[in-house]
C-alpha atoms as a PDB file:
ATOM      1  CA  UNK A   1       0.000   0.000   0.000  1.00  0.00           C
ATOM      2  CA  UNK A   2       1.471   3.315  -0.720  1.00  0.00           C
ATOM      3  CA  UNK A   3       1.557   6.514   0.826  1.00  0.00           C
ATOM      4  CA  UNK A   4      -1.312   8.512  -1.644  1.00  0.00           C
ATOM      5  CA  UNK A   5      -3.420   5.167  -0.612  1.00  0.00           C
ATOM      6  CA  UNK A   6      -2.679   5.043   3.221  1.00  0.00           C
ATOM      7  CA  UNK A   7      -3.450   9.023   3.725  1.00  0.00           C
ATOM      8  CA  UNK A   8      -6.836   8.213   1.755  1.00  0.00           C
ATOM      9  CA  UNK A   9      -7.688   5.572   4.587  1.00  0.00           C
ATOM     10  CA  UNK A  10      -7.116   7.410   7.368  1.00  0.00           C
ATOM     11  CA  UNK A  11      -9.145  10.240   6.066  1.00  0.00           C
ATOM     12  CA  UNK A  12     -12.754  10.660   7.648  1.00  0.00           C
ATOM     13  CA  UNK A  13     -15.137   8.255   5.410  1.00  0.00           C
ATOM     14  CA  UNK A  14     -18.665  10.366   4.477  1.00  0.00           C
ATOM     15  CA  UNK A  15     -22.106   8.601   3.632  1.00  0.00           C
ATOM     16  CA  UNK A  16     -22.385   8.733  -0.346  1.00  0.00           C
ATOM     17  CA  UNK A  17     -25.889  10.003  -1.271  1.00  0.00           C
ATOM     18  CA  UNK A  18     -26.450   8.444  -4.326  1.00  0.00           C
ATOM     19  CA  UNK A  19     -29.988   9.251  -4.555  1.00  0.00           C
ATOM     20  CA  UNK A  20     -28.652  13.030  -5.031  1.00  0.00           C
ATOM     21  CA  UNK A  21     -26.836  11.971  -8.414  1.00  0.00           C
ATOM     22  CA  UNK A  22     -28.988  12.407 -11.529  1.00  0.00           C
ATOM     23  CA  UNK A  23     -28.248  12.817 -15.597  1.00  0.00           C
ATOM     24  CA  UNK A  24     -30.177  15.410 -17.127  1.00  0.00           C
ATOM     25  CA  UNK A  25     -32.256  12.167 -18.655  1.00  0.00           C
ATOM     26  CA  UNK A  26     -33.152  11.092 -15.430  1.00  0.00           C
ATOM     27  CA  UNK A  27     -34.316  14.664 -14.277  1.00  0.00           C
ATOM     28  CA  UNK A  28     -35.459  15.543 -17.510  1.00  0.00           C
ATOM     29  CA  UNK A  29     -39.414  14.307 -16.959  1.00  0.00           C
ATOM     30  CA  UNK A  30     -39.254  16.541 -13.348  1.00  0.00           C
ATOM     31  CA  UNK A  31     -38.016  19.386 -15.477  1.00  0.00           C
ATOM     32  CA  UNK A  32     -40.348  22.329 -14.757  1.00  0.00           C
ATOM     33  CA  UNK A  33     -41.486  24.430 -18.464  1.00  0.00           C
ATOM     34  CA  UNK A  34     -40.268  27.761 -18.540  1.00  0.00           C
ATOM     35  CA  UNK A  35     -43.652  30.056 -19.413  1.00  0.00           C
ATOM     36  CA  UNK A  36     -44.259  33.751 -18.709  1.00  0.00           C
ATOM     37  CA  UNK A  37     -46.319  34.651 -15.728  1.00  0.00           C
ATOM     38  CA  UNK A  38     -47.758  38.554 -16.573  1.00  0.00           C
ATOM     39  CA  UNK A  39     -46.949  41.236 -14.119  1.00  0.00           C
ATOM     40  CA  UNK A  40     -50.017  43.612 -14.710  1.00  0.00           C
ATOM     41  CA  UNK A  41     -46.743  46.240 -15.032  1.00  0.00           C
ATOM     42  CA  UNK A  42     -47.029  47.707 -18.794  1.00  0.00           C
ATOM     43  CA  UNK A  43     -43.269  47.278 -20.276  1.00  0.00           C
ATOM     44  CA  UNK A  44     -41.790  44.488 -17.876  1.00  0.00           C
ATOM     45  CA  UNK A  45     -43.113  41.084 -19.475  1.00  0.00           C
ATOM     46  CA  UNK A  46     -41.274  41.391 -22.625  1.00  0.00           C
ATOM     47  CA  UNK A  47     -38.154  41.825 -20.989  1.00  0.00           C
ATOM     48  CA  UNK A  48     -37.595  38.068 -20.780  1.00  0.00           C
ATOM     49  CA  UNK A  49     -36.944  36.320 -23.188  1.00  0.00           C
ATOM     50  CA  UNK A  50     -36.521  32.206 -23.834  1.00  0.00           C
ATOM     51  CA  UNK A  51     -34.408  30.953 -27.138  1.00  0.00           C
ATOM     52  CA  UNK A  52     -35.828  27.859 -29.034  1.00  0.00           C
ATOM     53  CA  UNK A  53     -34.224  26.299 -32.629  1.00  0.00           C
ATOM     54  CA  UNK A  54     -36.188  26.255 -35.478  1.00  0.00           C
ATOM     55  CA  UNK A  55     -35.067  24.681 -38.344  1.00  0.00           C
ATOM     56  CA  UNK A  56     -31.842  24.522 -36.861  1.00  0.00           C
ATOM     57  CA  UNK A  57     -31.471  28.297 -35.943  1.00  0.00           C
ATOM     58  CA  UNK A  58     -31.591  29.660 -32.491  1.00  0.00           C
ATOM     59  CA  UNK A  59     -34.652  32.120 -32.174  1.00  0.00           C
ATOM     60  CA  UNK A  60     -35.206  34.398 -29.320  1.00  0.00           C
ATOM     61  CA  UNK A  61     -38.569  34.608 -28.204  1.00  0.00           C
ATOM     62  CA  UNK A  62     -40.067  37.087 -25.649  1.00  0.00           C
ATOM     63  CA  UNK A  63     -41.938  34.837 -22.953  1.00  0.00           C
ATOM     64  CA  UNK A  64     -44.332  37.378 -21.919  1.00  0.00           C
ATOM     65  CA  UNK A  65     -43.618  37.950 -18.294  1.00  0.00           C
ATOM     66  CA  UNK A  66     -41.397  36.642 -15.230  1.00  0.00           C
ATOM     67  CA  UNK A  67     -40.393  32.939 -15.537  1.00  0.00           C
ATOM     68  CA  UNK A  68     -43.001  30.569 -13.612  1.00  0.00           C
ATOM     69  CA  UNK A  69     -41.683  29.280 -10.766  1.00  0.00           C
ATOM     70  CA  UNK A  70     -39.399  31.697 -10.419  1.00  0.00           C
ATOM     71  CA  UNK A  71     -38.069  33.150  -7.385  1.00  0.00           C
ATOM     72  CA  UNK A  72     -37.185  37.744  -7.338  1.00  0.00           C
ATOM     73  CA  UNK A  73     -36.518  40.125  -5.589  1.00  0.00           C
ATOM     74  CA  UNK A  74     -37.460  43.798  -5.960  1.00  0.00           C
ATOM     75  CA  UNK A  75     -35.079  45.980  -4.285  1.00  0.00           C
ATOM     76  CA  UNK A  76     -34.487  49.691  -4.024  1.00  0.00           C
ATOM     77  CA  UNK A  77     -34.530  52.748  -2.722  1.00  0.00           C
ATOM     78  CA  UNK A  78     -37.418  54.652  -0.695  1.00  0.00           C
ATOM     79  CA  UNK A  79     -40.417  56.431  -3.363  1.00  0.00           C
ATOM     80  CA  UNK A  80     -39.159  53.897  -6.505  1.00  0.00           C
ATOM     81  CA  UNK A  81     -42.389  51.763  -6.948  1.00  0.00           C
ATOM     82  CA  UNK A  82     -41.456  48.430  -5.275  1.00  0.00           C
ATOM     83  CA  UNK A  83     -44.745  47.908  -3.440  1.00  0.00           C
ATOM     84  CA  UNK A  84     -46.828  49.507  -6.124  1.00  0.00           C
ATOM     85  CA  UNK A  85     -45.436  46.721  -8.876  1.00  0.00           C
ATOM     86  CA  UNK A  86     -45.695  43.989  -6.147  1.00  0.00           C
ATOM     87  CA  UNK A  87     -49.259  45.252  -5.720  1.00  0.00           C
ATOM     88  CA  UNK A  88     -50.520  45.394  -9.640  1.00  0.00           C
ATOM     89  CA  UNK A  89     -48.251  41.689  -9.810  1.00  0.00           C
ATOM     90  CA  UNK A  90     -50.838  40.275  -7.272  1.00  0.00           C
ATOM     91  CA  UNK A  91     -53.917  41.637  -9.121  1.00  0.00           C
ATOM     92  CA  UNK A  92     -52.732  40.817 -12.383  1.00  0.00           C
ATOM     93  CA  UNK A  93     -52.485  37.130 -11.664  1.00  0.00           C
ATOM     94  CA  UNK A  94     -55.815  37.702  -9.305  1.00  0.00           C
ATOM     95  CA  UNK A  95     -57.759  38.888 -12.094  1.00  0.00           C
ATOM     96  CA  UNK A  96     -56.722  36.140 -14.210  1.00  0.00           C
ATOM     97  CA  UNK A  97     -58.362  33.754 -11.503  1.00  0.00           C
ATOM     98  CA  UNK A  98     -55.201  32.607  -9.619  1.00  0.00           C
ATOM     99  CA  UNK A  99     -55.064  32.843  -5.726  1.00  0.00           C
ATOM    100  CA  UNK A 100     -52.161  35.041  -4.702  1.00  0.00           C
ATOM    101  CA  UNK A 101     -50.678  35.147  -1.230  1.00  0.00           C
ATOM    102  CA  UNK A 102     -49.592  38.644  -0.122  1.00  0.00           C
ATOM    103  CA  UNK A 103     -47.756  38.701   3.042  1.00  0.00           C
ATOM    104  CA  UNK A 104     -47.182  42.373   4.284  1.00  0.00           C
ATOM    105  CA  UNK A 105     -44.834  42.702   7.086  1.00  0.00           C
ATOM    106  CA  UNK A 106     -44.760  46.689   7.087  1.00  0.00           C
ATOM    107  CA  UNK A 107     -48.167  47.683   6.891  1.00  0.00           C
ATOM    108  CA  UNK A 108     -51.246  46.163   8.520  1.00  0.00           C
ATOM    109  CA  UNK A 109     -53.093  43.908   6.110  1.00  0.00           C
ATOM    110  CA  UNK A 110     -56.047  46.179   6.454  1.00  0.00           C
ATOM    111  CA  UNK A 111     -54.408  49.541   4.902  1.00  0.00           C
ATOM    112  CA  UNK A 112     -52.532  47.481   2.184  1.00  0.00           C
ATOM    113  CA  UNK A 113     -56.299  46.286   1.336  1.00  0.00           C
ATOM    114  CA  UNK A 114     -57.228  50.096   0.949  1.00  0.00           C
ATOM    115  CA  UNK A 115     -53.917  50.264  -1.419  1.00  0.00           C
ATOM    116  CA  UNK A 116     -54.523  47.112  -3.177  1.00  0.00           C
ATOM    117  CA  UNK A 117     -58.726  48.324  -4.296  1.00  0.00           C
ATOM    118  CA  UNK A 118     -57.748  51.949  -5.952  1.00  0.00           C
ATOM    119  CA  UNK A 119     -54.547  49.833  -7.460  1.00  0.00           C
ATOM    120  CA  UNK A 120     -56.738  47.674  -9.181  1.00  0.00           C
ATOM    121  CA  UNK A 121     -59.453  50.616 -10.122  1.00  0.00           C
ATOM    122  CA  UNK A 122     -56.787  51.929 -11.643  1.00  0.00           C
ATOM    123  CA  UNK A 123     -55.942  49.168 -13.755  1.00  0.00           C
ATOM    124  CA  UNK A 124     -59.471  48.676 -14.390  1.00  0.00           C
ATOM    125  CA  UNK A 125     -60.273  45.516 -12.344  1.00  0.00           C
ATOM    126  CA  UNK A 126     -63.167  45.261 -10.711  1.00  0.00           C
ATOM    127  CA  UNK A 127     -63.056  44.803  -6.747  1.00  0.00           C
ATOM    128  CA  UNK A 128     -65.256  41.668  -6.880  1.00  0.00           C
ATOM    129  CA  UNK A 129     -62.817  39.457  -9.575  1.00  0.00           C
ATOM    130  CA  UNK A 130     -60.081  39.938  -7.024  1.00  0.00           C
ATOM    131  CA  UNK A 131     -61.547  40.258  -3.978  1.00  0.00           C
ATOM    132  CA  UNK A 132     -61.268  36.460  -2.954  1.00  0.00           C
ATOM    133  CA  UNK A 133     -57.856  35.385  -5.282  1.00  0.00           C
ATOM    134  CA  UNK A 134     -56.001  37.658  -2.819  1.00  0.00           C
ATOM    135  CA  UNK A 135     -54.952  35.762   0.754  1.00  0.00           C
ATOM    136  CA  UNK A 136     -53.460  38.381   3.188  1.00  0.00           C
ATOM    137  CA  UNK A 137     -51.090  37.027   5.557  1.00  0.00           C
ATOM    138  CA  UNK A 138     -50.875  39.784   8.454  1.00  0.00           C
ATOM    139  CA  UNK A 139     -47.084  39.856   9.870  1.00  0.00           C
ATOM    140  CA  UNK A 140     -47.209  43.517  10.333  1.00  0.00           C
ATOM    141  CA  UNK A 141     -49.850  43.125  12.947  1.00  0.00           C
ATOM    142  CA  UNK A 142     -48.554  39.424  14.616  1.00  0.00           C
ATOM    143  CA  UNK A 143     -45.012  39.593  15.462  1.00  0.00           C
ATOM    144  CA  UNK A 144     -44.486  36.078  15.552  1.00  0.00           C
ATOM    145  CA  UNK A 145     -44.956  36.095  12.217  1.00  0.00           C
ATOM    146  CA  UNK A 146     -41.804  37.922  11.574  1.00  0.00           C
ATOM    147  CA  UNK A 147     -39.829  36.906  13.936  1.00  0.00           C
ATOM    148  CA  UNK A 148     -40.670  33.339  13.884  1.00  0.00           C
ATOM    149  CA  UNK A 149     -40.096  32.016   9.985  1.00  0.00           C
ATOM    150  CA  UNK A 150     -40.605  28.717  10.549  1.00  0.00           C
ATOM    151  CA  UNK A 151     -44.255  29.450  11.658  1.00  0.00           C
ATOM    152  CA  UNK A 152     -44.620  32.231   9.166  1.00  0.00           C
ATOM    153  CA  UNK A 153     -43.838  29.032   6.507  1.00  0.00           C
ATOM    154  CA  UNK A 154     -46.065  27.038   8.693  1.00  0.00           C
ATOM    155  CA  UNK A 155     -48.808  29.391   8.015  1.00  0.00           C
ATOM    156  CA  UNK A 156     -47.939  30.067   4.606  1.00  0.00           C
ATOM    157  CA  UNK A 157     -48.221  26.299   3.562  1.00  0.00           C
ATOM    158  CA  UNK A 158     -51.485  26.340   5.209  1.00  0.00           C
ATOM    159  CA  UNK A 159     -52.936  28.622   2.890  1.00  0.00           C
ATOM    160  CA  UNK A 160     -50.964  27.095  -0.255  1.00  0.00           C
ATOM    161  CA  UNK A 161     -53.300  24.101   0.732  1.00  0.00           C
ATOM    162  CA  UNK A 162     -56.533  25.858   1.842  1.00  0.00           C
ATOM    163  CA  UNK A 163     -56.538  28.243  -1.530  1.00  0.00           C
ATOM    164  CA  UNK A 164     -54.487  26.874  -4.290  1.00  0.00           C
ATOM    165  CA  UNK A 165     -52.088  29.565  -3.877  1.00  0.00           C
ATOM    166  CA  UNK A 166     -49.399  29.577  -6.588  1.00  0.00           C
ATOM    167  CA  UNK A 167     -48.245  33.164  -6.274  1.00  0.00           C
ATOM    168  CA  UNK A 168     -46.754  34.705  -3.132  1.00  0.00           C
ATOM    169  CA  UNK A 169     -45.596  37.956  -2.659  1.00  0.00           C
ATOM    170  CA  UNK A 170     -43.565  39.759   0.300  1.00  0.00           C
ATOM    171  CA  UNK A 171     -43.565  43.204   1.251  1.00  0.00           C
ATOM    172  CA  UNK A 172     -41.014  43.528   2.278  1.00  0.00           C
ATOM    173  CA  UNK A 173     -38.738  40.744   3.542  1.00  0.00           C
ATOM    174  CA  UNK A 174     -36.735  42.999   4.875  1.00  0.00           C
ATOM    175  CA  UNK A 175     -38.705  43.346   7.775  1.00  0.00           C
ATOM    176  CA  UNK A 176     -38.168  39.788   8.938  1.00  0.00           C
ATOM    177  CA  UNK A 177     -34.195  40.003   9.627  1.00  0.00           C
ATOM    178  CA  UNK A 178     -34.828  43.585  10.932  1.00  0.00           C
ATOM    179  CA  UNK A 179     -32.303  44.105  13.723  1.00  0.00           C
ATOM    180  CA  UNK A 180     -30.339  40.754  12.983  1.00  0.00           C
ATOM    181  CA  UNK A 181     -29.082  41.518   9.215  1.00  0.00           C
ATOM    182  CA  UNK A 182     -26.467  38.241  10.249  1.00  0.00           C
ATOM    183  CA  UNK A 183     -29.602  35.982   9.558  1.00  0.00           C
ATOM    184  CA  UNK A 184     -30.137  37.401   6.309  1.00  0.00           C
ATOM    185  CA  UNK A 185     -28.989  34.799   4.427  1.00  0.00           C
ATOM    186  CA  UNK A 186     -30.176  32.248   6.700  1.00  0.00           C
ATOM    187  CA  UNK A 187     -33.811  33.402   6.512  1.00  0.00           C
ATOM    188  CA  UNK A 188     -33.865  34.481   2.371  1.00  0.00           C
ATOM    189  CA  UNK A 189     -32.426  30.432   2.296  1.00  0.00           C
ATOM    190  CA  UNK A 190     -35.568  29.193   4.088  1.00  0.00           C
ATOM    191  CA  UNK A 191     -37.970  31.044   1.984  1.00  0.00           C
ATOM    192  CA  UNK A 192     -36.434  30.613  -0.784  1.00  0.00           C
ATOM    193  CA  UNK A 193     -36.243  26.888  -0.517  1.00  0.00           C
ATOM    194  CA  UNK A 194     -39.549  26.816   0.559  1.00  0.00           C
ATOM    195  CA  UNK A 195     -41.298  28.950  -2.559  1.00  0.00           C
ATOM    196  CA  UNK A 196     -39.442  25.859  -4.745  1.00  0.00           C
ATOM    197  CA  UNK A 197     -41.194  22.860  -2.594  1.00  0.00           C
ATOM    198  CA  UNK A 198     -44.568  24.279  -3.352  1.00  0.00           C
ATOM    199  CA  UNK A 199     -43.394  25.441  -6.920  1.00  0.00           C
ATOM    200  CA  UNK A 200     -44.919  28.859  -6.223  1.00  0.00           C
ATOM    201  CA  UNK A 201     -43.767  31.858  -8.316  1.00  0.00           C
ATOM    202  CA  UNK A 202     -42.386  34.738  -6.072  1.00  0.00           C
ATOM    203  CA  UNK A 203     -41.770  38.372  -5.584  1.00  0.00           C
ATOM    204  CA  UNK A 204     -39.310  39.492  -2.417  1.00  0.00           C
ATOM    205  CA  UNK A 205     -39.397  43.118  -2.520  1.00  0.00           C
ATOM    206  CA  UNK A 206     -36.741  44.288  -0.104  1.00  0.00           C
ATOM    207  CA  UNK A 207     -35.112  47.733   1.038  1.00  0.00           C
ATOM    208  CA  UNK A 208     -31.989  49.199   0.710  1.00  0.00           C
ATOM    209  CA  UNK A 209     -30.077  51.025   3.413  1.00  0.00           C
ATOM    210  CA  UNK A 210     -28.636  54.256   2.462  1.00  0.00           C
ATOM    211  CA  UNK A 211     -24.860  53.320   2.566  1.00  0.00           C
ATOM    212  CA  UNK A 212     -25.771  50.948  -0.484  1.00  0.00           C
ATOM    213  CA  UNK A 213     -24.904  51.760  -3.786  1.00  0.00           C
ATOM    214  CA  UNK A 214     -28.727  52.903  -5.395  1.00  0.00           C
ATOM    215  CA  UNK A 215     -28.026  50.713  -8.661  1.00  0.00           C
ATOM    216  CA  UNK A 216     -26.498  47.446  -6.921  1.00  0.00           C
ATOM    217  CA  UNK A 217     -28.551  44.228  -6.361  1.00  0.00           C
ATOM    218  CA  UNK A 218     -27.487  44.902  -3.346  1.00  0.00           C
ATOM    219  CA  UNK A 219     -29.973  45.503  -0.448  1.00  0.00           C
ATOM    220  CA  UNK A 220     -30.742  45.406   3.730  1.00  0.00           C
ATOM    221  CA  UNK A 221     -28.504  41.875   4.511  1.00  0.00           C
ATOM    222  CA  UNK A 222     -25.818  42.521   1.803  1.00  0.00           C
ATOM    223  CA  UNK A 223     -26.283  40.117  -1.293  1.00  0.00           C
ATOM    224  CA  UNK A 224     -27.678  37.899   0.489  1.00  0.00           C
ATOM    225  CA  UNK A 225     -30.719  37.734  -1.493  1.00  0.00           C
ATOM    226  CA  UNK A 226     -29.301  38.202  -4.818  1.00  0.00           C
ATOM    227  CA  UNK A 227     -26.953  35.601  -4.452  1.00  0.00           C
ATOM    228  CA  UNK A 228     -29.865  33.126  -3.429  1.00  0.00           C
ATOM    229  CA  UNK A 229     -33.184  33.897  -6.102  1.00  0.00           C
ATOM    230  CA  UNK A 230     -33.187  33.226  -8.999  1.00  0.00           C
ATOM    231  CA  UNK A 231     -33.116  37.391 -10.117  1.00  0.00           C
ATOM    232  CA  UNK A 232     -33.331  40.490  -9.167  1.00  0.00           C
ATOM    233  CA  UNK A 233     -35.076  43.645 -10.680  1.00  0.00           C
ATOM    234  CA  UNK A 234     -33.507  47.297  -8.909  1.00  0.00           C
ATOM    235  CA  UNK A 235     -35.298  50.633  -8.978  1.00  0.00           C
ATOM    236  CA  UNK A 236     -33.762  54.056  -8.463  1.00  0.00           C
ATOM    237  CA  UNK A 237     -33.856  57.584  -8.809  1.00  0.00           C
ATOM    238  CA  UNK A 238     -32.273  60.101  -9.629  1.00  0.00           C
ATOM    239  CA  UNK A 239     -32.977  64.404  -9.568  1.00  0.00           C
ATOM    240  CA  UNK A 240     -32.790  66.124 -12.505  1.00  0.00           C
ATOM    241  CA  UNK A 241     -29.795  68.518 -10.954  1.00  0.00           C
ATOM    242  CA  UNK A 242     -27.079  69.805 -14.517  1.00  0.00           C
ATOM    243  CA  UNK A 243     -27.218  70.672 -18.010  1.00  0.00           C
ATOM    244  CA  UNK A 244     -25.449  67.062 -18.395  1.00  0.00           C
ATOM    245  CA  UNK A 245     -28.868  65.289 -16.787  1.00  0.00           C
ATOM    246  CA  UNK A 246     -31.087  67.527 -18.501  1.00  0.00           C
ATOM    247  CA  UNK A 247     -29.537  66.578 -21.856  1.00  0.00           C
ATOM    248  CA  UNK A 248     -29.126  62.630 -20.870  1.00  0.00           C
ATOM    249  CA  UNK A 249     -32.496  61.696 -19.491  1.00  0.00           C
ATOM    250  CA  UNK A 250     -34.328  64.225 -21.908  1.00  0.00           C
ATOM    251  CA  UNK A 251     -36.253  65.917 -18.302  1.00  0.00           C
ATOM    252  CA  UNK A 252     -36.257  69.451 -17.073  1.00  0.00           C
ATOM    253  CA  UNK A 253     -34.349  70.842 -14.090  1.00  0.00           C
ATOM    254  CA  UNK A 254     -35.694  69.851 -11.024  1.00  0.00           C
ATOM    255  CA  UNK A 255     -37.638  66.790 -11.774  1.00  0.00           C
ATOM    256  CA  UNK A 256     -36.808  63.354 -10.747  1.00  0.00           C
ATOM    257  CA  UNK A 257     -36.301  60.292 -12.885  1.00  0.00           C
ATOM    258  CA  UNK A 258     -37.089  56.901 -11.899  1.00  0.00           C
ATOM    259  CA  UNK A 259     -34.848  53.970 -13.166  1.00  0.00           C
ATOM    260  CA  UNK A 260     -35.295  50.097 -13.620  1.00  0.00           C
ATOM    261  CA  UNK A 261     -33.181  47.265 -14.551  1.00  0.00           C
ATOM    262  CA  UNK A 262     -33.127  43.629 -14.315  1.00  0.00           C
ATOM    263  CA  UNK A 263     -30.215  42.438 -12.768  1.00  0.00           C
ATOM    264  CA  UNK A 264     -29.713  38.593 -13.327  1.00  0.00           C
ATOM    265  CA  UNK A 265     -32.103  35.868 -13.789  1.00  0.00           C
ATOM    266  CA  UNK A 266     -30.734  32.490 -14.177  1.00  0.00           C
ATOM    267  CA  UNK A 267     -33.726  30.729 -15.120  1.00  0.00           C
ATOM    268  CA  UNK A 268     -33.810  32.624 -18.887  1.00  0.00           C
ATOM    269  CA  UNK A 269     -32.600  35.808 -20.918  1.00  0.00           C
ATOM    270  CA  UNK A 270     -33.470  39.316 -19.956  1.00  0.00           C
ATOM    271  CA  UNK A 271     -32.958  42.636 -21.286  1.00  0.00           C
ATOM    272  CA  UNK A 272     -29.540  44.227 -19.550  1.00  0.00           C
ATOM    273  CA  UNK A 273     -30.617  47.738 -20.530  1.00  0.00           C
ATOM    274  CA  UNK A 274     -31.835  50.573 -17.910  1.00  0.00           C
ATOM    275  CA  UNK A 275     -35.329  52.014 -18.238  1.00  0.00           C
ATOM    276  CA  UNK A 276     -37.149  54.832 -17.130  1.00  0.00           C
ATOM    277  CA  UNK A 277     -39.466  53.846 -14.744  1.00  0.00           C
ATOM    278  CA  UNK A 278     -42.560  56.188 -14.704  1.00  0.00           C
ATOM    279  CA  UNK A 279     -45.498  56.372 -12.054  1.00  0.00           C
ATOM    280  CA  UNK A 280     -48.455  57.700 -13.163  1.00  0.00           C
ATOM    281  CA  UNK A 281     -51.508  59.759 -11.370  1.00  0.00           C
ATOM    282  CA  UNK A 282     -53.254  57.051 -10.198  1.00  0.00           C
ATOM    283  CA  UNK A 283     -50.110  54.975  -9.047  1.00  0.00           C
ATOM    284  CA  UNK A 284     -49.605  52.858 -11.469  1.00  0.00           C
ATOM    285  CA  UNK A 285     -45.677  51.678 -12.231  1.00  0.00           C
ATOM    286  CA  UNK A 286     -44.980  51.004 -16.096  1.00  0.00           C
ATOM    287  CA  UNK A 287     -41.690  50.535 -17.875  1.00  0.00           C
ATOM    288  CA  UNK A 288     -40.415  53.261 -20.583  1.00  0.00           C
ATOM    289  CA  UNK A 289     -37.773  53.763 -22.592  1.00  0.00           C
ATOM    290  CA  UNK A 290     -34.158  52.426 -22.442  1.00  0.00           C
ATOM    291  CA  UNK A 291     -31.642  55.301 -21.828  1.00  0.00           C
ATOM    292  CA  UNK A 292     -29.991  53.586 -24.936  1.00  0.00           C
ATOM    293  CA  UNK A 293     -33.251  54.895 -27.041  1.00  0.00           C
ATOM    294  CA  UNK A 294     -32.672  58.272 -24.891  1.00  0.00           C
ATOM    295  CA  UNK A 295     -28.996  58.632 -26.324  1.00  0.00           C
ATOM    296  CA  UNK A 296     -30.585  57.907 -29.628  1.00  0.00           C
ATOM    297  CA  UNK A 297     -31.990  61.028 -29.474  1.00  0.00           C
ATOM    298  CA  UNK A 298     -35.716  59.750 -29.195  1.00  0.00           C
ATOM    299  CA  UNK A 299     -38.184  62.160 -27.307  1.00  0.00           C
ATOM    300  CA  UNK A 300     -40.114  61.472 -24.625  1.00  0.00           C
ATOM    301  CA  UNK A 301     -43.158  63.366 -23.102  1.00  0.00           C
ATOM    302  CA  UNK A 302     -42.134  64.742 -19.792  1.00  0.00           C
ATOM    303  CA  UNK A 303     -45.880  65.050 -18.534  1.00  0.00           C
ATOM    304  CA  UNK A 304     -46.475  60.675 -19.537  1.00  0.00           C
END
């Protein structure tokens, strides 16, 4: 016996878990299909974009919203229209008949109700096509809820079963690793694991603190959740403030500019351009232009 053979021996011997090694033919039946799931946001869903061959050429093809199954986070700064998009995401798929769980862990369940009916006025939906495909889950007003995950999962899978839910939404998850940032990763690895069990299709909005760069996947935790979904969209803003700006983002002095971008999403392609982000009157988030069609020169009304 030689030495390379004798080290190998004394080395601590580890249980082989065979059952954990697959071929892609093996897997391939389990394989989940990659469709779009509409976000109710005007400009987002053909962002993404799935490739097929036809004829034996690769053809992109726009899949009409986020990737089922799919696991994001929304992060960003204060005033950028996370909980607005996470709002017209759950009455999109609401009005299309699909029970949505919205867990709100900032703002009573009650007020975000209030939100949620002139949100979907505004998009045209009547209150009674929503009004039961909605499932609030209050952790703003129980504080086990937030502090406890396993029993905010408990409860969660609870209504998965009672409802059908397929479509979960958090605002924000921030607010359960308030105080204790170390567990950030911990707790975004138990939800996150969780949302793929029950094969639901997920938003995580989260918060950014103000030492973060605005324009970063970065947010409240570190990269602890963009390292762990499966993408992540960021919102900014920026005020209107030189010539330079004026003449860049096409706006006058003084008024602020909202910006988008995907940022990752390993499940299919995406757009890697930034967008104006506009909010209109009655609160409702769309997607504009790329600044790459700005520096082309193309207008765009100011009062839109």
């Amino acid at each position: 016996m030689d030495k390379e053979e004798r080290s190998y021996q004394q080395q601590p011997q580890y249980e082989v878990v065979e059952d954990a090694i697959l071929s892609l033919k093996d897997i391939g039946d389990r394989a989940v299909e990659i469709r779009g799931v509409p976000t109710g946001i005007e400009g987002l869903d053909n962002l993404f974009f799935t490739t097929k061959i036809e004829r034996g050429k690769t053809k992109v093809v726009p899949l009409g919203g986020i990737p089922q199954y799919s696991v994001f986070n929304l992060t960003g700064i204060s005033d950028t229209g996370k909980s607005l998009m996470g709002e017209q995401f759950a009455i999109k798929q609401a009005s299309l008949g699909n029970a949505v769980a919205f867990i709100t862990v900032e703002s009573p369940a009650h007020f975000v109700a209030t939100s949620m009916k002139s949100r979907a006025a505004a998009m045209g939906v009547e209150e009674n096509v929503i009004d039961e495909n909605i499932v609030f889950i209050d952790a703003a007003s129980y504080s086990k809820l937030r502090e406890d995950v396993p029993t905010l999962l408990a409860t969660l899978a609870h209504a998965i079963k009672k409802y059908k839910i397929k479509y979960t939404v958090i605002d924000s998850i921030t607010g359960l690793y308030e105080a204790k940032e170390m567990m950030a990763r911990v707790i975004v690895r138990q939800l996150f694991n969780f949302m793929k069990k029950w094969y639901q299709t997920a938003i995580f909005i989260s918060q950014k603190r103000s030492s973060q760069e605005e324009f970063s996947a970065e947010a409240a935790g570190g990269f602890a959740i963009s390292h762990i979904v499966d993408g992540t969209m960021v919102l900014s803003k920026v005020l209107i403030s030189s010539q330079y700006m004026e003449r860049m983002y096409k706006r006058p002095m003084g008024e602020l500019v909202r910006l988008f971008r995907i940022d990752g999403c390993r499940m299919c392609g995406h757009s890697t351009d930034t967008y104006l982000l506009e909010i209109d009157k009655n609160g409702l988030v769309r997607i504009g232009q790329s600044l790459k069609e700005l520096s082309k020169g193309v207008k765009v009304d100011a009062n839109t």
